[in-house]
PDB file of N, CA and C in Angstrom:
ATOM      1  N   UNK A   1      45.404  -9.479   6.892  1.00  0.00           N
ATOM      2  CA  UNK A   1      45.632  -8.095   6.506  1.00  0.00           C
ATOM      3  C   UNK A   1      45.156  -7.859   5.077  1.00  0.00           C
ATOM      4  N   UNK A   2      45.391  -8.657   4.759  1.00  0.00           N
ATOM      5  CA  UNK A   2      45.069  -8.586   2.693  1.00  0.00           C
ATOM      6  C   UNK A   2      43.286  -9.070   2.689  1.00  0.00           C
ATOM      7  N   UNK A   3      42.867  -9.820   3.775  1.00  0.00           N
ATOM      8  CA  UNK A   3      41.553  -9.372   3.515  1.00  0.00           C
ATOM      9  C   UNK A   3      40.705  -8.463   3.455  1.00  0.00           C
ATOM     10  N   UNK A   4      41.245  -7.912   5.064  1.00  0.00           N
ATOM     11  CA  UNK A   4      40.608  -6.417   4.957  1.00  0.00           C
ATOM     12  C   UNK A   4      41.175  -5.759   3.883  1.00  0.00           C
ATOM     13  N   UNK A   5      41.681  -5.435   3.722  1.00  0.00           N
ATOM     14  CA  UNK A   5      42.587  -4.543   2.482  1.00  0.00           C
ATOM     15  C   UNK A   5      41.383  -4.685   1.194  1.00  0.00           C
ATOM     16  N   UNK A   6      40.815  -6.192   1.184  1.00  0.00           N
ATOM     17  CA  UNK A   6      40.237  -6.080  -0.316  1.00  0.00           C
ATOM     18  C   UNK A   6      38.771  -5.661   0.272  1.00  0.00           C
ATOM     19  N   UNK A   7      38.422  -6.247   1.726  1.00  0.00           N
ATOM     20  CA  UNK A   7      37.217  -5.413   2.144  1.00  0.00           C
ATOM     21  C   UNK A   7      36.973  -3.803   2.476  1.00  0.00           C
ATOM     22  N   UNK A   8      37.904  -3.497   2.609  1.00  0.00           N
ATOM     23  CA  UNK A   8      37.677  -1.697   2.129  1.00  0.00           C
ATOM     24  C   UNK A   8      37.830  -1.312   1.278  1.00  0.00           C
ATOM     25  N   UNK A   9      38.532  -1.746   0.460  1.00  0.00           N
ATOM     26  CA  UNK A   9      38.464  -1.674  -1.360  1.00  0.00           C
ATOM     27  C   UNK A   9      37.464  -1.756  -1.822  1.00  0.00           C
ATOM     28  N   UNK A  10      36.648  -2.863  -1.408  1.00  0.00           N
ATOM     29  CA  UNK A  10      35.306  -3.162  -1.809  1.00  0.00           C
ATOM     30  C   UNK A  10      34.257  -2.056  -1.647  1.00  0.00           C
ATOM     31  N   UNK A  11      34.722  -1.885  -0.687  1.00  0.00           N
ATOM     32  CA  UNK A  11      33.329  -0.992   0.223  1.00  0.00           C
ATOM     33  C   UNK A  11      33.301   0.533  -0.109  1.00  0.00           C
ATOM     34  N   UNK A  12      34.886   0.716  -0.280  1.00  0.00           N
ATOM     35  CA  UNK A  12      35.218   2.483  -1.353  1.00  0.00           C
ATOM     36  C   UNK A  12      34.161   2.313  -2.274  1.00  0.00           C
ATOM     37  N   UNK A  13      34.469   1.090  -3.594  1.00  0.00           N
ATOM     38  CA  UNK A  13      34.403   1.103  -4.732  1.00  0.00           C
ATOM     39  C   UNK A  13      32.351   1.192  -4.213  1.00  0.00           C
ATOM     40  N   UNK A  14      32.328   0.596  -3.943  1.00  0.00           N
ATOM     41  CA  UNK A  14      30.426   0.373  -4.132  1.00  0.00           C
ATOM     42  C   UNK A  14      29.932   1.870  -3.539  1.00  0.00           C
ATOM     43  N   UNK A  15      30.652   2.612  -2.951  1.00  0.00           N
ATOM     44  CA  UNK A  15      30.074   3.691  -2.215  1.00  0.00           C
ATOM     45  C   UNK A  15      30.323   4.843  -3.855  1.00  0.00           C
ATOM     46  N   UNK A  16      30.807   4.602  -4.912  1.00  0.00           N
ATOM     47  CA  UNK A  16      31.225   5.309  -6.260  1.00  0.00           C
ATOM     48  C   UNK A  16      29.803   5.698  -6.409  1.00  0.00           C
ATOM     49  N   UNK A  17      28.750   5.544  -6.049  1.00  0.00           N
ATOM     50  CA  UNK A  17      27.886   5.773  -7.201  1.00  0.00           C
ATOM     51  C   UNK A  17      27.534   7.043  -7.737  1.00  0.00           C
ATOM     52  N   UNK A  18      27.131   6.698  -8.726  1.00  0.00           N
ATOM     53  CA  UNK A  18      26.490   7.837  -9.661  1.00  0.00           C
ATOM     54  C   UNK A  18      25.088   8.536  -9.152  1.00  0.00           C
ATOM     55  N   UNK A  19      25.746   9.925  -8.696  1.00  0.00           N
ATOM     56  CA  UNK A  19      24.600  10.518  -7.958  1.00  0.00           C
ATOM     57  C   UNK A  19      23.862  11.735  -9.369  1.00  0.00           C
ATOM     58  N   UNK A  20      23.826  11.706 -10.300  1.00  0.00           N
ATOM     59  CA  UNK A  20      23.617  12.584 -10.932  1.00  0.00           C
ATOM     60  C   UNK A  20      21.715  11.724 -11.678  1.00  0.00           C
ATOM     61  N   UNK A  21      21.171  12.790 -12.513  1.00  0.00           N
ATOM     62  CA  UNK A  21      19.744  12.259 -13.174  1.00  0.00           C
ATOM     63  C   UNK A  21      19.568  11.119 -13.948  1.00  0.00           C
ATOM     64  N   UNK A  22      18.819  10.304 -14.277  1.00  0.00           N
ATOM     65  CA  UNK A  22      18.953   8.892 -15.172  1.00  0.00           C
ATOM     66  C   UNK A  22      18.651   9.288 -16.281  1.00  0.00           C
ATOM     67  N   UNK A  23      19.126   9.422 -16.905  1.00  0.00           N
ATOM     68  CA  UNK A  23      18.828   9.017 -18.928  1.00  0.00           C
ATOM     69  C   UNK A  23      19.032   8.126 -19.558  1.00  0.00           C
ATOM     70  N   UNK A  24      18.226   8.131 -20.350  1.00  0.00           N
ATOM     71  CA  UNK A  24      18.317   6.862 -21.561  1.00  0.00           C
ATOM     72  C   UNK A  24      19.928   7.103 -21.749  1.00  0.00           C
ATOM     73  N   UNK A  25      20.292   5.543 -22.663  1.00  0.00           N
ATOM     74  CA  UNK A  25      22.074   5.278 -23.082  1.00  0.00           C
ATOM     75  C   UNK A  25      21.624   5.994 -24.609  1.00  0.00           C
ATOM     76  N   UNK A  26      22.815   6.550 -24.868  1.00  0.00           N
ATOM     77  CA  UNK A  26      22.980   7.038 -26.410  1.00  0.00           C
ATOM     78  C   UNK A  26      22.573   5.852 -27.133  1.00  0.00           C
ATOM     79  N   UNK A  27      21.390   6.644 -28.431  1.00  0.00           N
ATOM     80  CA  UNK A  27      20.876   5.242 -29.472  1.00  0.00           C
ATOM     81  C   UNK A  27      19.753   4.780 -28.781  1.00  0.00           C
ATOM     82  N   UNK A  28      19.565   5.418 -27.224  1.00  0.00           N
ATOM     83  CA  UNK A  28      17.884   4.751 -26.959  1.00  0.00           C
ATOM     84  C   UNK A  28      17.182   5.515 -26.796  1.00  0.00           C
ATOM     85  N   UNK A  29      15.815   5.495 -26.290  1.00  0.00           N
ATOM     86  CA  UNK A  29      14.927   6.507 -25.963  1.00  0.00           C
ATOM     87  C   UNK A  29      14.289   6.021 -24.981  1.00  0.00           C
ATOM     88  N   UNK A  30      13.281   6.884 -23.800  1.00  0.00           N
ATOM     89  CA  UNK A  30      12.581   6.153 -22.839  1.00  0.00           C
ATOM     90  C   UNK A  30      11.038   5.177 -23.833  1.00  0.00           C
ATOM     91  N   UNK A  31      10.841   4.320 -22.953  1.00  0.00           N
ATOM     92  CA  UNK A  31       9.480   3.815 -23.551  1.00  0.00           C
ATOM     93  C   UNK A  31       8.240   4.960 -24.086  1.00  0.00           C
ATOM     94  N   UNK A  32       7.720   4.006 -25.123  1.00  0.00           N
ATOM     95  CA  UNK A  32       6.638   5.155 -25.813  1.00  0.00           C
ATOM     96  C   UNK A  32       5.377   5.454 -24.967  1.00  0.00           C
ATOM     97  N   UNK A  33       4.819   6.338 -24.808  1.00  0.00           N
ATOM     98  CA  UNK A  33       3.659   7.257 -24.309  1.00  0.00           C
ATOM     99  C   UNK A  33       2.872   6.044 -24.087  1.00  0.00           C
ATOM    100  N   UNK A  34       2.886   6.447 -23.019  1.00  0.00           N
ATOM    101  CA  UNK A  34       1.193   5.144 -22.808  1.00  0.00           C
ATOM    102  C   UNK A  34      -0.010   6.100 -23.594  1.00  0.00           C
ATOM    103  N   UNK A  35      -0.883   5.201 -24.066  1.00  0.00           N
ATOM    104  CA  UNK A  35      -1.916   5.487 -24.605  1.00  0.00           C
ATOM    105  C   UNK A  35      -2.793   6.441 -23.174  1.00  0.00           C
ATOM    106  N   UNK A  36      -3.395   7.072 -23.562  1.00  0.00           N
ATOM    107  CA  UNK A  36      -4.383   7.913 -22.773  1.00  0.00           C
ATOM    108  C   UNK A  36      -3.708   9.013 -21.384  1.00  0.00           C
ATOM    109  N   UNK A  37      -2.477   8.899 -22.013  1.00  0.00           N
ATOM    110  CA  UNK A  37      -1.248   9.886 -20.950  1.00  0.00           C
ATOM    111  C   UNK A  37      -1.300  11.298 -21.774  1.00  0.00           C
ATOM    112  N   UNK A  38      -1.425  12.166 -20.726  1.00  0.00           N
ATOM    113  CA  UNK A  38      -1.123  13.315 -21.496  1.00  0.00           C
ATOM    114  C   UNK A  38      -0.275  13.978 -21.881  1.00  0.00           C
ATOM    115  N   UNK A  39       0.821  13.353 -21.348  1.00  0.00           N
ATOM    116  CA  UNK A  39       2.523  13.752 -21.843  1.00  0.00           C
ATOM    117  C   UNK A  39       3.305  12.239 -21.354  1.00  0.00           C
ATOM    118  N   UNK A  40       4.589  12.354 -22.393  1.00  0.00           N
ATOM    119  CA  UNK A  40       5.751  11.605 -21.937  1.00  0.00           C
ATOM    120  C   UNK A  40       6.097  11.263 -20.963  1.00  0.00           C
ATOM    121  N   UNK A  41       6.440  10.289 -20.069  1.00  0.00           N
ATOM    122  CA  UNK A  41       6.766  10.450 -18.688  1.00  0.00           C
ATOM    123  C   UNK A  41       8.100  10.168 -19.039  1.00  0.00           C
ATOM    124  N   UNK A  42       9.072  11.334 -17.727  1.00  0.00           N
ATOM    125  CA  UNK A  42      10.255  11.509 -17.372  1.00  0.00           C
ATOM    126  C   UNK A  42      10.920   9.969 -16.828  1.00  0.00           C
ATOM    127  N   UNK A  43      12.483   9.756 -17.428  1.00  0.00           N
ATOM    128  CA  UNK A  43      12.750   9.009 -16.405  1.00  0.00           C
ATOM    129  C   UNK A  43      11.883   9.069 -14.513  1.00  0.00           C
ATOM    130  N   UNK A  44      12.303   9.955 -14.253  1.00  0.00           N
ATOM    131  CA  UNK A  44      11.964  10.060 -12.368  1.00  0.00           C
ATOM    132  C   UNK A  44      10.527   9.596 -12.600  1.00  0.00           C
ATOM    133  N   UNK A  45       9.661   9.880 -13.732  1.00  0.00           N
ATOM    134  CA  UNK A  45       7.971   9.344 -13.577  1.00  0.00           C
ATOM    135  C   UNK A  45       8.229   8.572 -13.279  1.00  0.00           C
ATOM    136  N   UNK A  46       9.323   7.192 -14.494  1.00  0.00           N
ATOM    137  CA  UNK A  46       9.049   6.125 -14.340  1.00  0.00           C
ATOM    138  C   UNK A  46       9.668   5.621 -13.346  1.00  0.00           C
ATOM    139  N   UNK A  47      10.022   5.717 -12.461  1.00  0.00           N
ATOM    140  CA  UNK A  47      11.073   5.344 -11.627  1.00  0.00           C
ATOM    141  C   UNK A  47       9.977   5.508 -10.191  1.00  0.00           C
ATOM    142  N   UNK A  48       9.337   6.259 -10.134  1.00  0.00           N
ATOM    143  CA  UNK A  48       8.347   6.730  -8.522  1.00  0.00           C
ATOM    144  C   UNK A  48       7.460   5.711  -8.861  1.00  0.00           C
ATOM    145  N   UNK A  49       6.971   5.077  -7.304  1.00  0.00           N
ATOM    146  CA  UNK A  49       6.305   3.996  -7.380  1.00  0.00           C
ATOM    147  C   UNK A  49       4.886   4.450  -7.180  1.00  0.00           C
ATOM    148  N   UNK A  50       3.796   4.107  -8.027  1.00  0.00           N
ATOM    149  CA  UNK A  50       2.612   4.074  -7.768  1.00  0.00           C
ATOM    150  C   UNK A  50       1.705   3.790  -5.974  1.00  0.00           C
ATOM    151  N   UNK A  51       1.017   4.996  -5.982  1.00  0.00           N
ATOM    152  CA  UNK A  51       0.450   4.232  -4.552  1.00  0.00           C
ATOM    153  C   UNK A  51       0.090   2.878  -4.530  1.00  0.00           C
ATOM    154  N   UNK A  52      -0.857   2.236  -5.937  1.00  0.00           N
ATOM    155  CA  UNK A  52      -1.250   1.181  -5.406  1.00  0.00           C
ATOM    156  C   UNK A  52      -0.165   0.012  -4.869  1.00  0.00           C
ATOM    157  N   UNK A  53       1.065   0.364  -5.534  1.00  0.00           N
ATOM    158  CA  UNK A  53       2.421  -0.297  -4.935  1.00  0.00           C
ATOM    159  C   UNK A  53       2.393  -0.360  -3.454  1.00  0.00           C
ATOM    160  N   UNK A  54       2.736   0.390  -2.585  1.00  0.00           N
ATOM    161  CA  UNK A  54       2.330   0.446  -1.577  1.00  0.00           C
ATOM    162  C   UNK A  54       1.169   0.930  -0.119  1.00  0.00           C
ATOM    163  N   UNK A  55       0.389   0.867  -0.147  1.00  0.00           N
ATOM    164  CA  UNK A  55      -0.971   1.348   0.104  1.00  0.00           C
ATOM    165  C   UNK A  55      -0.030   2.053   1.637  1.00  0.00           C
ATOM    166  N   UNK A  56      -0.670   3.206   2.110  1.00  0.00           N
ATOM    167  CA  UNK A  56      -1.378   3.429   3.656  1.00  0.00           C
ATOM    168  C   UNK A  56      -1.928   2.294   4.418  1.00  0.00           C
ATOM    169  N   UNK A  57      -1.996   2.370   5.063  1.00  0.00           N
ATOM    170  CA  UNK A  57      -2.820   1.037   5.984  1.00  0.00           C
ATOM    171  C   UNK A  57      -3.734   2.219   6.849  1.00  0.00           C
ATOM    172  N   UNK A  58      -5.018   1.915   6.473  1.00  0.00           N
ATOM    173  CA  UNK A  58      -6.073   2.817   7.337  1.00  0.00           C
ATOM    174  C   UNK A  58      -6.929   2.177   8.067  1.00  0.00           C
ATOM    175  N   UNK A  59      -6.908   0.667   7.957  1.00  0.00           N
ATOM    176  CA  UNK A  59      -7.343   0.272   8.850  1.00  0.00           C
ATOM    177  C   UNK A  59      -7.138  -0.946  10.056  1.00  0.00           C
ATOM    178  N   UNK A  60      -6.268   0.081  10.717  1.00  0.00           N
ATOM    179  CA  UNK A  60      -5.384  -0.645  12.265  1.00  0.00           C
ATOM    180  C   UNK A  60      -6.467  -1.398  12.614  1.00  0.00           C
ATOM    181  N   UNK A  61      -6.384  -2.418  13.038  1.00  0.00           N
ATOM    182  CA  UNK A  61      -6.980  -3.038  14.517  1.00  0.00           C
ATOM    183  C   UNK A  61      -6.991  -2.834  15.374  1.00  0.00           C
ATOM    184  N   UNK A  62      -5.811  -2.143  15.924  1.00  0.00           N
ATOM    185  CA  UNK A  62      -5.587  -2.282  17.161  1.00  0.00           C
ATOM    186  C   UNK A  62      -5.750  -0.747  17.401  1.00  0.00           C
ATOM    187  N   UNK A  63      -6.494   0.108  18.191  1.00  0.00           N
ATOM    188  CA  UNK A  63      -6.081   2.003  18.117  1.00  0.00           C
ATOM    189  C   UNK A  63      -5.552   1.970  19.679  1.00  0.00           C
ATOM    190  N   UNK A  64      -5.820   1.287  20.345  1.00  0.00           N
ATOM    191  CA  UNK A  64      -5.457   1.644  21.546  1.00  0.00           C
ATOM    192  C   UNK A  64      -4.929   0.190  22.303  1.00  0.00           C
ATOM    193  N   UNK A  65      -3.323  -0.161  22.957  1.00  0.00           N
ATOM    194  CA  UNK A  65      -3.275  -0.591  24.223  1.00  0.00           C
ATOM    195  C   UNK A  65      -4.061  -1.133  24.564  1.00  0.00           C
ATOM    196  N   UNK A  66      -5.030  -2.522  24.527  1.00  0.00           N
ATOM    197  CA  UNK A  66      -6.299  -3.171  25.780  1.00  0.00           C
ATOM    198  C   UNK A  66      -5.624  -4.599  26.429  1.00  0.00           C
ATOM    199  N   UNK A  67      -6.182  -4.874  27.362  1.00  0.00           N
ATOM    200  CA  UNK A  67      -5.651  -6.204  27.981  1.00  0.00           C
ATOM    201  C   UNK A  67      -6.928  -6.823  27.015  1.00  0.00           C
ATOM    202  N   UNK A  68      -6.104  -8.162  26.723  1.00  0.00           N
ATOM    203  CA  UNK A  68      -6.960  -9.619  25.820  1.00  0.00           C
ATOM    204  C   UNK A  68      -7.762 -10.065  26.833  1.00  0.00           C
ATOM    205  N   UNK A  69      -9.554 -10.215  26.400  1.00  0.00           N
ATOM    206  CA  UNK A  69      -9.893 -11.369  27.409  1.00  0.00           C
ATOM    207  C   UNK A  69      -9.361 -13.060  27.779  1.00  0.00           C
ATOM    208  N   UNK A  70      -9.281 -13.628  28.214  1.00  0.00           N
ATOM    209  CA  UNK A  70      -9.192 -14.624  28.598  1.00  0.00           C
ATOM    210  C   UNK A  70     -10.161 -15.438  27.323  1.00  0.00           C
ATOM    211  N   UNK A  71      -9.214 -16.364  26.937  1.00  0.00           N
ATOM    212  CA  UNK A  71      -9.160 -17.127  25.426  1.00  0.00           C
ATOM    213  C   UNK A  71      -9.706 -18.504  26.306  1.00  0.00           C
ATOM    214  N   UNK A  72     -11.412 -19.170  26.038  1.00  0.00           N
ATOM    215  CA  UNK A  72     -11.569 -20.599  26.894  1.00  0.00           C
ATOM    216  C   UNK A  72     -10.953 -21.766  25.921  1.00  0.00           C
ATOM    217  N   UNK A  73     -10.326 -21.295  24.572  1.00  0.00           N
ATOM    218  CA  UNK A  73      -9.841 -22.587  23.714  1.00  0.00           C
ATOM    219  C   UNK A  73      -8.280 -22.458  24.191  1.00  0.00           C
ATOM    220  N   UNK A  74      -7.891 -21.235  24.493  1.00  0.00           N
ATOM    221  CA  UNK A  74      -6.517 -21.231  24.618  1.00  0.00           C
ATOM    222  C   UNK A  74      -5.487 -22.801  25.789  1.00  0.00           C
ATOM    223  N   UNK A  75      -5.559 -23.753  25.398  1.00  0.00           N
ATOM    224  CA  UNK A  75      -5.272 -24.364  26.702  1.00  0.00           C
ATOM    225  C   UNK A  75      -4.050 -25.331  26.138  1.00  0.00           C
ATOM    226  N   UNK A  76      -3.429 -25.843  27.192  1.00  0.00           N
ATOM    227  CA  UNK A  76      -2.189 -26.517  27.339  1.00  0.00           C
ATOM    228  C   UNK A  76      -1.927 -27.753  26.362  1.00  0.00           C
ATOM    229  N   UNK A  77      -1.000 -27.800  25.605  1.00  0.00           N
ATOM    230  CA  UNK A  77      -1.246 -29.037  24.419  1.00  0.00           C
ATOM    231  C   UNK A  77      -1.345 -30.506  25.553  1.00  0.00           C
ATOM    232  N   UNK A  78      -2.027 -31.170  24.836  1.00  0.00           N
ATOM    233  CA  UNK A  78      -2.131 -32.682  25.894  1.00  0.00           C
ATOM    234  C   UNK A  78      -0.843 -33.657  25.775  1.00  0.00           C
ATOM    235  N   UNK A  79      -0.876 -33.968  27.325  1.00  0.00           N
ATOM    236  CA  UNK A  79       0.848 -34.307  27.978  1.00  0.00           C
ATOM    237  C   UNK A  79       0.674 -35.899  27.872  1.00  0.00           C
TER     238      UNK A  79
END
């Protein structure tokens, strides 16, 4: 009983979060201007991930469903 008890306790407490905008802590500032930027970037700039982070994938292999031909190396390991 006292486990669960501390496992929903747990699970309240982590669900607390802070849903509001990110700012710097009092006494800091965000990092300085990258060179060749034309303005400051916002916390949220820095925070959104660059495409090259995660690319699109544009080029599937596969576009359609086909049956595989018949593989002549594919064969039974030796018994």
């Amino acid at each position: 009983m006292r486990r669960a008890a501390l496992i929903i306790a747990l699970v309240l407490i982590a669900g607390c979060g802070k849903s509001s905008d990110l700012t710097p802590r009092t006494g800091t500032s965000l990092p300085v201007k990258p060179v060749g930027a034309a303005k400051q970037p916002t916390a949220k700039d820095l925070l959104t991930m660059p495409p090259q982070a995660k690319p699109n994938r544009v080029d599937d292999p596969l576009t359609k469903s086909v049956e595989r031909p018949d593989d002549p190396f594919h064969l039974p390991p030796p018994g």
